[in-house]
PDB file of N, CA and C in Angstrom:
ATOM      1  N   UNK A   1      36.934  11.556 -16.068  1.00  0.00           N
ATOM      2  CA  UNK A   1      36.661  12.558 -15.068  1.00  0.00           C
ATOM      3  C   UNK A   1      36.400  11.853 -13.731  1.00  0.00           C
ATOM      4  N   UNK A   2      37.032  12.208 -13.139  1.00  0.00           N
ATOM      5  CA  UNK A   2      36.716  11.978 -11.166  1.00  0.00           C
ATOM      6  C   UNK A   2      35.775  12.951 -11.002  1.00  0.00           C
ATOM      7  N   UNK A   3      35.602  12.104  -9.660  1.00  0.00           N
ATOM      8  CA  UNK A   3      34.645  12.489  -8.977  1.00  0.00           C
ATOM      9  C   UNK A   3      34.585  13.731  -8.237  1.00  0.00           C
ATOM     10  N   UNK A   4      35.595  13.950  -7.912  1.00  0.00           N
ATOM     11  CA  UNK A   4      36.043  15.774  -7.216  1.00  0.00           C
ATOM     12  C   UNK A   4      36.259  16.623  -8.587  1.00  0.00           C
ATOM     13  N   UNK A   5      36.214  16.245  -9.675  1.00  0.00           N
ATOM     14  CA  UNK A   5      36.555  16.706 -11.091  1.00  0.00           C
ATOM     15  C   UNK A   5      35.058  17.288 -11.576  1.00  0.00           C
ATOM     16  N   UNK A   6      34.378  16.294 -11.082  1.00  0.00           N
ATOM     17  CA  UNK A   6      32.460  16.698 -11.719  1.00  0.00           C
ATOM     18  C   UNK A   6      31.828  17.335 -10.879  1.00  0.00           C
ATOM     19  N   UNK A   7      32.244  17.250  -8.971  1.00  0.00           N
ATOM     20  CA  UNK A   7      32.170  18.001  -7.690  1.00  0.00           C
ATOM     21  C   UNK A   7      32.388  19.484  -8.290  1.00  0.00           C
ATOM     22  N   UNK A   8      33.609  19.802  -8.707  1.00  0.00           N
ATOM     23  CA  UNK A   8      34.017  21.250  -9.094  1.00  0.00           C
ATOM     24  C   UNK A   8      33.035  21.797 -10.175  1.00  0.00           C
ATOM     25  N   UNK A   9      32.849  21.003 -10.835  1.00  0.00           N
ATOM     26  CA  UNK A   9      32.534  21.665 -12.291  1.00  0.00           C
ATOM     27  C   UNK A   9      30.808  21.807 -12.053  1.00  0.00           C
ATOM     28  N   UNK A  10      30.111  21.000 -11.376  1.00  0.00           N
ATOM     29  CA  UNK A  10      28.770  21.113 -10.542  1.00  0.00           C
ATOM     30  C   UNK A  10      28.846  22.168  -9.828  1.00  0.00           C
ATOM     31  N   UNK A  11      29.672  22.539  -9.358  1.00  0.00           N
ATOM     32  CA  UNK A  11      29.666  23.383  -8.596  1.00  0.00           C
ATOM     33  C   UNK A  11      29.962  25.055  -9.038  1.00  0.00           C
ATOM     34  N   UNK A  12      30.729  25.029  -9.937  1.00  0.00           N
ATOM     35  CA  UNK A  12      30.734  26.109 -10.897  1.00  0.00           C
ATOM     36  C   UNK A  12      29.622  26.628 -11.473  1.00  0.00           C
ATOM     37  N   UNK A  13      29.038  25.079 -12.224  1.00  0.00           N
ATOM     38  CA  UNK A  13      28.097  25.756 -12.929  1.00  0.00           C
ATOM     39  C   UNK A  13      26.681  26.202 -12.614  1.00  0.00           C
ATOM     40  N   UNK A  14      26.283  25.557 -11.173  1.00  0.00           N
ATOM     41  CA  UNK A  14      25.498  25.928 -10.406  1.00  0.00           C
ATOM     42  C   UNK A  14      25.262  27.081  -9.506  1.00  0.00           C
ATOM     43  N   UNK A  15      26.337  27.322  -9.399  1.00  0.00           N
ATOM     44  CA  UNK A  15      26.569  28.436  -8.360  1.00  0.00           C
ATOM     45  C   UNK A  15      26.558  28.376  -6.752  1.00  0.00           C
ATOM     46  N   UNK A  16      27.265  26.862  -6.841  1.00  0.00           N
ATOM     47  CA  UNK A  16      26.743  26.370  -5.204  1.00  0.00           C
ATOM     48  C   UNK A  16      28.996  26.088  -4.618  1.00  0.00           C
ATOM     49  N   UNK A  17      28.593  26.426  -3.346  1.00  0.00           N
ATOM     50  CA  UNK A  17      29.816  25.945  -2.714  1.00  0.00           C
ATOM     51  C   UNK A  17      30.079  23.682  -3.406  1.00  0.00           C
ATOM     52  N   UNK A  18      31.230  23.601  -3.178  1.00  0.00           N
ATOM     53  CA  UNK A  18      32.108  22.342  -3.627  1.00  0.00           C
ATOM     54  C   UNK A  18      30.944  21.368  -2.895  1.00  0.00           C
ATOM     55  N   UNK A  19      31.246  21.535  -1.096  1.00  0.00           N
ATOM     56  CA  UNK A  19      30.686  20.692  -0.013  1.00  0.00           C
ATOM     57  C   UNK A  19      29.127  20.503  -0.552  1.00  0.00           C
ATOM     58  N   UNK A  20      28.068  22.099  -0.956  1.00  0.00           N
ATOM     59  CA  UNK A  20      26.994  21.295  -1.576  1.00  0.00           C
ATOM     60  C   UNK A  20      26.507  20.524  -2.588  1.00  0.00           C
ATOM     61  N   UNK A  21      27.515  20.960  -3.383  1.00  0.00           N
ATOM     62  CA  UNK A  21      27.638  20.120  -4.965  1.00  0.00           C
ATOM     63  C   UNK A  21      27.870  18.774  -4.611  1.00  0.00           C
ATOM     64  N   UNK A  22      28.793  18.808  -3.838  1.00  0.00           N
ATOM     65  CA  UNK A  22      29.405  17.006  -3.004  1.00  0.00           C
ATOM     66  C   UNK A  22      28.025  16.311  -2.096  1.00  0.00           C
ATOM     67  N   UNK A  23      27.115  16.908  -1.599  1.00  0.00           N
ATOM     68  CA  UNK A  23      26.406  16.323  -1.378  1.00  0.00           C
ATOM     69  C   UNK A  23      24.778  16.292  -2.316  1.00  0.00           C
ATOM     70  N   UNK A  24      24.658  16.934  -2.880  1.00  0.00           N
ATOM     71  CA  UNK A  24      23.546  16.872  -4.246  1.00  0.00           C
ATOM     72  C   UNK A  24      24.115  15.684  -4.430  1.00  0.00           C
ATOM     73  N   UNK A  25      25.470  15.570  -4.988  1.00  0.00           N
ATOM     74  CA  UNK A  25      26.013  14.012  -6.092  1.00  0.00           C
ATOM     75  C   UNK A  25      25.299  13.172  -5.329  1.00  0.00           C
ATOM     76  N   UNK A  26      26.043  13.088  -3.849  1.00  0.00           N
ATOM     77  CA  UNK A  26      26.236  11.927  -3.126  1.00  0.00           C
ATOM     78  C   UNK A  26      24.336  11.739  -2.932  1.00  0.00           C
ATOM     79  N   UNK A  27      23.681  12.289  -2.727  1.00  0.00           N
ATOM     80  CA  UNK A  27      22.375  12.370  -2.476  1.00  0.00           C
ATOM     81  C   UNK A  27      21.195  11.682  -4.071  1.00  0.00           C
ATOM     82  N   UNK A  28      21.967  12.058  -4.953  1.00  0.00           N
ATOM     83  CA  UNK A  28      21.521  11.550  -6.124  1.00  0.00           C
ATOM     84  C   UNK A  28      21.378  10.204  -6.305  1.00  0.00           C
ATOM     85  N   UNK A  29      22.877   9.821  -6.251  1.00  0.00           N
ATOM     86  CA  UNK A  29      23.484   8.753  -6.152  1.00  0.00           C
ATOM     87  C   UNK A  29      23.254   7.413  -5.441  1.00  0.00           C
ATOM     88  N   UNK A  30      22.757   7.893  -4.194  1.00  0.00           N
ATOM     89  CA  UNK A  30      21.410   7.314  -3.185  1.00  0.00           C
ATOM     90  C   UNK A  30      20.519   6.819  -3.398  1.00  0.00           C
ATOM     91  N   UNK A  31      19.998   8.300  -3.613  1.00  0.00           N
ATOM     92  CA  UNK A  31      18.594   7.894  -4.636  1.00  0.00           C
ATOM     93  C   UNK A  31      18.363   6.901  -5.778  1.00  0.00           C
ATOM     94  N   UNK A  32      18.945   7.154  -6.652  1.00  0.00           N
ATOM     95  CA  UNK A  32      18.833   6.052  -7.778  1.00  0.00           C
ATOM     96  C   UNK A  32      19.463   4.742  -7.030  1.00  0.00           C
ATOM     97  N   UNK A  33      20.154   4.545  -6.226  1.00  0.00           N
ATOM     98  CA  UNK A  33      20.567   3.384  -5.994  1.00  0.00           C
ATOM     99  C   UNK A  33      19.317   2.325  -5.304  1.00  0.00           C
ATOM    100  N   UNK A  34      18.655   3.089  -4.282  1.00  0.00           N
ATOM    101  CA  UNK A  34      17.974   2.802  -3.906  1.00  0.00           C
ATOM    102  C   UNK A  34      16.659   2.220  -4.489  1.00  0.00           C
ATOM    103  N   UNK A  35      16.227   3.050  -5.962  1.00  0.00           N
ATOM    104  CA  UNK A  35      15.477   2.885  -6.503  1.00  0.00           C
ATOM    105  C   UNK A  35      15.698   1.312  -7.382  1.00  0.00           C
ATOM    106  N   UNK A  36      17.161   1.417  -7.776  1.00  0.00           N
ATOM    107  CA  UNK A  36      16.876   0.360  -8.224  1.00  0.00           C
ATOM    108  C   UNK A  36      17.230  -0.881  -7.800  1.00  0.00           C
ATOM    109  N   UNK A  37      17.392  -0.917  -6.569  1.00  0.00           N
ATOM    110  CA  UNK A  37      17.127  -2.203  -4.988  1.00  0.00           C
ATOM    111  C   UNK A  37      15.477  -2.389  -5.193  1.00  0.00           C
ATOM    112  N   UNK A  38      15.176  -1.376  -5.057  1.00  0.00           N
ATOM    113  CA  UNK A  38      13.575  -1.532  -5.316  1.00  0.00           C
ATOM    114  C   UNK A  38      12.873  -2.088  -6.088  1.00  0.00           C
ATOM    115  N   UNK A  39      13.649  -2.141  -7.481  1.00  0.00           N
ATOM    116  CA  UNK A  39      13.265  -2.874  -8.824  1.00  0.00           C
ATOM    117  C   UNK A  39      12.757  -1.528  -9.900  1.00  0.00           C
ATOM    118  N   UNK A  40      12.714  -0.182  -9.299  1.00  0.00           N
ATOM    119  CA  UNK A  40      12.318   0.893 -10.084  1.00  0.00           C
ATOM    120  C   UNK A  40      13.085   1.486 -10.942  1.00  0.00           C
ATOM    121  N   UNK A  41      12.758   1.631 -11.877  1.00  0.00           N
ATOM    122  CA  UNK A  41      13.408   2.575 -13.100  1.00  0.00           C
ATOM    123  C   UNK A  41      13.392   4.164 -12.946  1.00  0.00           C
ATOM    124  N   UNK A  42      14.777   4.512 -13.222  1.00  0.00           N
ATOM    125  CA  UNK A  42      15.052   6.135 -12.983  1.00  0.00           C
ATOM    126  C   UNK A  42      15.235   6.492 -14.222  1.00  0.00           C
ATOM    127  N   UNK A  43      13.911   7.882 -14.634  1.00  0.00           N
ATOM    128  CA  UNK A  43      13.736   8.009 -16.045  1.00  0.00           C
ATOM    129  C   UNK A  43      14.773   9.188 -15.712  1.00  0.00           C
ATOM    130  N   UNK A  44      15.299  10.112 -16.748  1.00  0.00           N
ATOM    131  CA  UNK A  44      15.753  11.507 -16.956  1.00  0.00           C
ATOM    132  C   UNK A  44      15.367  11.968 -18.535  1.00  0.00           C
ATOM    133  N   UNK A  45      14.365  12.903 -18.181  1.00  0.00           N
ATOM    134  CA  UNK A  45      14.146  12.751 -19.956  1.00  0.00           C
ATOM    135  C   UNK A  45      15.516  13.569 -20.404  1.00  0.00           C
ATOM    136  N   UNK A  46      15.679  13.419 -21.086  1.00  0.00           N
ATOM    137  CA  UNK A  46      16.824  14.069 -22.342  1.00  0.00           C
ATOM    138  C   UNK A  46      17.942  13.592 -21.513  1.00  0.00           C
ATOM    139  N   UNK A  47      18.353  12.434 -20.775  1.00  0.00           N
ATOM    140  CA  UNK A  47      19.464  12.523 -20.227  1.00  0.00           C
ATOM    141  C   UNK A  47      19.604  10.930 -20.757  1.00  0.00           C
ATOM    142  N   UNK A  48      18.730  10.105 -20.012  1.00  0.00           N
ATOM    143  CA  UNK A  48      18.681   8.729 -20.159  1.00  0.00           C
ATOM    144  C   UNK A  48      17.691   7.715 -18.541  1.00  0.00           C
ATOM    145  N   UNK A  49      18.038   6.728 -19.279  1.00  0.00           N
ATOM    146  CA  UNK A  49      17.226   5.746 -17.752  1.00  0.00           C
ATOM    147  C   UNK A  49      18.089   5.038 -17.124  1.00  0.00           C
ATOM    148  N   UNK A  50      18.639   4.475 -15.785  1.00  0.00           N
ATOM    149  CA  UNK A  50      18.815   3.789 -15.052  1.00  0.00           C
ATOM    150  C   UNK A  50      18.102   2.512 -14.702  1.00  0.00           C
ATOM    151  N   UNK A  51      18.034   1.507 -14.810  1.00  0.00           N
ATOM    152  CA  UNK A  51      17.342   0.438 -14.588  1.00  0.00           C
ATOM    153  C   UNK A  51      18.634  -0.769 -14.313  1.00  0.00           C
ATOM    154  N   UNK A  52      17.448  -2.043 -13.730  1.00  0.00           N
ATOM    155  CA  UNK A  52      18.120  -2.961 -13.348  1.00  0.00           C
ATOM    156  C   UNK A  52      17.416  -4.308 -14.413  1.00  0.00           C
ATOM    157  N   UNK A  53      18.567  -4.979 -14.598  1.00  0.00           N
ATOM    158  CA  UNK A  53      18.395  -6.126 -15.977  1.00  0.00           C
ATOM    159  C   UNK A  53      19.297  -7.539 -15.439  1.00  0.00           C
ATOM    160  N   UNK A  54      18.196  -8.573 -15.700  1.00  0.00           N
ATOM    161  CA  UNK A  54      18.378  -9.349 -15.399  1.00  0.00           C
ATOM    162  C   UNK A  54      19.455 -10.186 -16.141  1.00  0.00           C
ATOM    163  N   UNK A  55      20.608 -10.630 -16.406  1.00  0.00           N
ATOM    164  CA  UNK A  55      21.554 -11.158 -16.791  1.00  0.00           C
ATOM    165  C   UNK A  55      21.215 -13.144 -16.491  1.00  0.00           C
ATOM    166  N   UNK A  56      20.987 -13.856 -17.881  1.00  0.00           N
ATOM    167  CA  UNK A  56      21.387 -15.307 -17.589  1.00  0.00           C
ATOM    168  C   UNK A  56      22.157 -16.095 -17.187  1.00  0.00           C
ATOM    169  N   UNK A  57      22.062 -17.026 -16.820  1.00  0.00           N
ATOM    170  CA  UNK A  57      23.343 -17.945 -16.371  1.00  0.00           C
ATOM    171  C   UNK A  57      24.079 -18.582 -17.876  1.00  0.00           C
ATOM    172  N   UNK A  58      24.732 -18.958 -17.793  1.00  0.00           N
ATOM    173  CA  UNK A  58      25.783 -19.174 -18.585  1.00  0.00           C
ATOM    174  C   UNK A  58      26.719 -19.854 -18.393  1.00  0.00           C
ATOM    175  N   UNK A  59      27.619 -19.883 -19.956  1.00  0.00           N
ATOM    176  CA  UNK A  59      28.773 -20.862 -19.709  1.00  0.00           C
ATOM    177  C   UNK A  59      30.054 -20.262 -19.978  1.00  0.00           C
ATOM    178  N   UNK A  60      31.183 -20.078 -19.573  1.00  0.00           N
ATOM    179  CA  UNK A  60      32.742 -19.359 -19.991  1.00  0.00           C
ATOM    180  C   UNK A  60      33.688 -20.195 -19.748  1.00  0.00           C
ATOM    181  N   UNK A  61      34.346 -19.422 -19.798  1.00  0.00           N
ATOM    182  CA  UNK A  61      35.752 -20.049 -19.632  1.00  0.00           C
ATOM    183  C   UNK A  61      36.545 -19.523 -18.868  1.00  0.00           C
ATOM    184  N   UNK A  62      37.412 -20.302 -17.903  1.00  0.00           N
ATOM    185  CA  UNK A  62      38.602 -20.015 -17.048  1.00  0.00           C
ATOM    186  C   UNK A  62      39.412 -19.745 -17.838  1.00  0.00           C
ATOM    187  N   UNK A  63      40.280 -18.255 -17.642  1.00  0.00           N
ATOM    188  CA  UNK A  63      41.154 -17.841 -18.804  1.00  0.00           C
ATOM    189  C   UNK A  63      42.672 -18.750 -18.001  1.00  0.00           C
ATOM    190  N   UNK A  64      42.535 -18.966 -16.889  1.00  0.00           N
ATOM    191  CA  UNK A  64      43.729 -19.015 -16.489  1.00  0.00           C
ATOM    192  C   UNK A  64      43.969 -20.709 -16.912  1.00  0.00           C
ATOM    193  N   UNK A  65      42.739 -21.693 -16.521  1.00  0.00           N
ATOM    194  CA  UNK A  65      43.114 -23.073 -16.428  1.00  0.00           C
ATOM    195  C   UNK A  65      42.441 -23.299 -17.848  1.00  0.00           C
ATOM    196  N   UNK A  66      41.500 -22.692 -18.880  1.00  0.00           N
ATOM    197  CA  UNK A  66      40.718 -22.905 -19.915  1.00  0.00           C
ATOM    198  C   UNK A  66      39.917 -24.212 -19.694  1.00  0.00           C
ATOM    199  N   UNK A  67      39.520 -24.250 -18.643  1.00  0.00           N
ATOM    200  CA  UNK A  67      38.291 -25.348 -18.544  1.00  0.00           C
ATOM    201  C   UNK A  67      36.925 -24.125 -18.317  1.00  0.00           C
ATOM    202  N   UNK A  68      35.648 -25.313 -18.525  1.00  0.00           N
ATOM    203  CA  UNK A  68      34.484 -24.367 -18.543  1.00  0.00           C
ATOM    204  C   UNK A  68      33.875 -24.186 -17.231  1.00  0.00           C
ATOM    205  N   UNK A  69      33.845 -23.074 -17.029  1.00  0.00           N
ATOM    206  CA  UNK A  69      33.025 -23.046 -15.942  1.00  0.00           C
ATOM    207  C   UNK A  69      31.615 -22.638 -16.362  1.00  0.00           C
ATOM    208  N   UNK A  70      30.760 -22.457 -14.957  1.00  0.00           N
ATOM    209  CA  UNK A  70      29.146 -22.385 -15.060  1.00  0.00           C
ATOM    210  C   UNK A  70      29.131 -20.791 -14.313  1.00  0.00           C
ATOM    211  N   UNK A  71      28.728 -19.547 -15.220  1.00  0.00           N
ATOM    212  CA  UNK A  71      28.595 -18.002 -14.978  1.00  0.00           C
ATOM    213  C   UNK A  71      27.327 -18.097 -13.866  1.00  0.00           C
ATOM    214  N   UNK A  72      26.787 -18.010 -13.070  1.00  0.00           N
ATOM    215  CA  UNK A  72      24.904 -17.726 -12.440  1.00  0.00           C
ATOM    216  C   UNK A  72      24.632 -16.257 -13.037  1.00  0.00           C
ATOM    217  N   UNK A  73      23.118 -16.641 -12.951  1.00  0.00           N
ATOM    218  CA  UNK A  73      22.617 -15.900 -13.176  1.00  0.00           C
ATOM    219  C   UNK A  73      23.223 -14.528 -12.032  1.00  0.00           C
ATOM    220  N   UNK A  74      23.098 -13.307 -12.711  1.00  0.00           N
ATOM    221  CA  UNK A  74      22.520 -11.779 -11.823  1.00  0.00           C
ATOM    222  C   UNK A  74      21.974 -10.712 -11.966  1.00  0.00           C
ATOM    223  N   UNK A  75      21.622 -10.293 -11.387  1.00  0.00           N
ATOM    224  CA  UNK A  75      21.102  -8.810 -11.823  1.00  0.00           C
ATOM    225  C   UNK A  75      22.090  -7.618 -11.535  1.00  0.00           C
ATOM    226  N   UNK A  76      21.862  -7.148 -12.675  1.00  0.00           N
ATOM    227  CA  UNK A  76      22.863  -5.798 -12.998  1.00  0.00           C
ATOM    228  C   UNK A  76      22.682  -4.266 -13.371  1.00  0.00           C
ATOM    229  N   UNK A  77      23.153  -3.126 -12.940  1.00  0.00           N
ATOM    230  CA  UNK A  77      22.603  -1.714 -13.067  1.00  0.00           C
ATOM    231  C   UNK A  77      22.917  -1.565 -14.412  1.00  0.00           C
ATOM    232  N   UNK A  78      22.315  -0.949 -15.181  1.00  0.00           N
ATOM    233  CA  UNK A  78      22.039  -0.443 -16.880  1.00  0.00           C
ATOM    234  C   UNK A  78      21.801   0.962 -16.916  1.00  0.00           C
ATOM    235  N   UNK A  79      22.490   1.345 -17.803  1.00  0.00           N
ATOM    236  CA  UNK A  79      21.972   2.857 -17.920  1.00  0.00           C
ATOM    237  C   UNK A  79      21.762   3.029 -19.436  1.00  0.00           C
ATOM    238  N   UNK A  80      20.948   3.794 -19.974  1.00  0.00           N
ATOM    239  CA  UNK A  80      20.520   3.467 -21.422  1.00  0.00           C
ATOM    240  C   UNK A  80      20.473   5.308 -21.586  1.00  0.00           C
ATOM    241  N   UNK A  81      20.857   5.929 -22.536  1.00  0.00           N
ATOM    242  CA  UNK A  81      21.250   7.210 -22.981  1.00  0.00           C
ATOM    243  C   UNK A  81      20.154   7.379 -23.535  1.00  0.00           C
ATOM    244  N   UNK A  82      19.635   8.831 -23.533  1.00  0.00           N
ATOM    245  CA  UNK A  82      18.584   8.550 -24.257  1.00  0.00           C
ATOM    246  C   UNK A  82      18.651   9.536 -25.779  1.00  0.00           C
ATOM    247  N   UNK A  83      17.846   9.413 -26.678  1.00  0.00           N
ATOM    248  CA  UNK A  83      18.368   9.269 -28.143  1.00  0.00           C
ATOM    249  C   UNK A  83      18.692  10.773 -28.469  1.00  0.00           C
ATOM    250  N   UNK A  84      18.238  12.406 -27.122  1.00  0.00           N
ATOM    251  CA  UNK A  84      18.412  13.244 -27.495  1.00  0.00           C
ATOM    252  C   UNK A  84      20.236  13.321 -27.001  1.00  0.00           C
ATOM    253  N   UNK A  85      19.918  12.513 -26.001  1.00  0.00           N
ATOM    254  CA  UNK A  85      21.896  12.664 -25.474  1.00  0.00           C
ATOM    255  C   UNK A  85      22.204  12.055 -26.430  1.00  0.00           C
ATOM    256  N   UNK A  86      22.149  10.980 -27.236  1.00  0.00           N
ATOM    257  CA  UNK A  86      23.317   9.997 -27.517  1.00  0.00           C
ATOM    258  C   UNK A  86      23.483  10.576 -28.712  1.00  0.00           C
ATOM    259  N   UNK A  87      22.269  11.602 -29.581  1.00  0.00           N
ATOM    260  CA  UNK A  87      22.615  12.536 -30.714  1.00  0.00           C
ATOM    261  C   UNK A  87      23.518  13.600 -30.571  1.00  0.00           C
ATOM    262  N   UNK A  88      23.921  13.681 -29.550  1.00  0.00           N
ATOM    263  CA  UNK A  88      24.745  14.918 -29.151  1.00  0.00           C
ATOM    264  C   UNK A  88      26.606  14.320 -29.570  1.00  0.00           C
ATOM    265  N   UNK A  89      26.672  13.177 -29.345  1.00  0.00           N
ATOM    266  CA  UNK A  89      27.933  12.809 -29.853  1.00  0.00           C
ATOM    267  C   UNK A  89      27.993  12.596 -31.271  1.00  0.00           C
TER     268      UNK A  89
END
């Protein structure tokens, strides 16, 4: 699903014009981003959490030349389902 695909269907099921549905997303979207620049965790109960996780440095491989390279460390966005959503599939 796109993004003008979940715009419509937000918007249906809300009962709001496209343009406000398009900006709720975009406004959401913000938000949590922001939060987790911050280092904060975005709970949703029955939906799931957003958080940021620290990833180690490491070792791989160049697929192209197969020598090893050295991965660095980073930090990365996570989203974790939570067990009433992920029962739903």
């Amino acid at each position: 699903m796109k993004k003008q695909d979940l715009v419509s269907k937000v918007a249906a099921r809300a009962g709001l014009r496209k343009k406000d549905a398009e900006a709720a997303l975009d406004a959401f979207v913000d938000v949590v981003k922001e939060a987790l620049k911050r280092g904060d965790t975005v709970r949703l109960v029955g939906f799931g959490t957003f958080k940021v996780q620290e990833r180690k440095a490491r070792r791989g491989i160049n697929p192209r030349t197969r020598k090893p390279i050295q991965i660095p460390a980073r930090k990365v966005p996570v989203f974790r389902p939570s067990p009433r959503f992920r029962d739903e599939f």
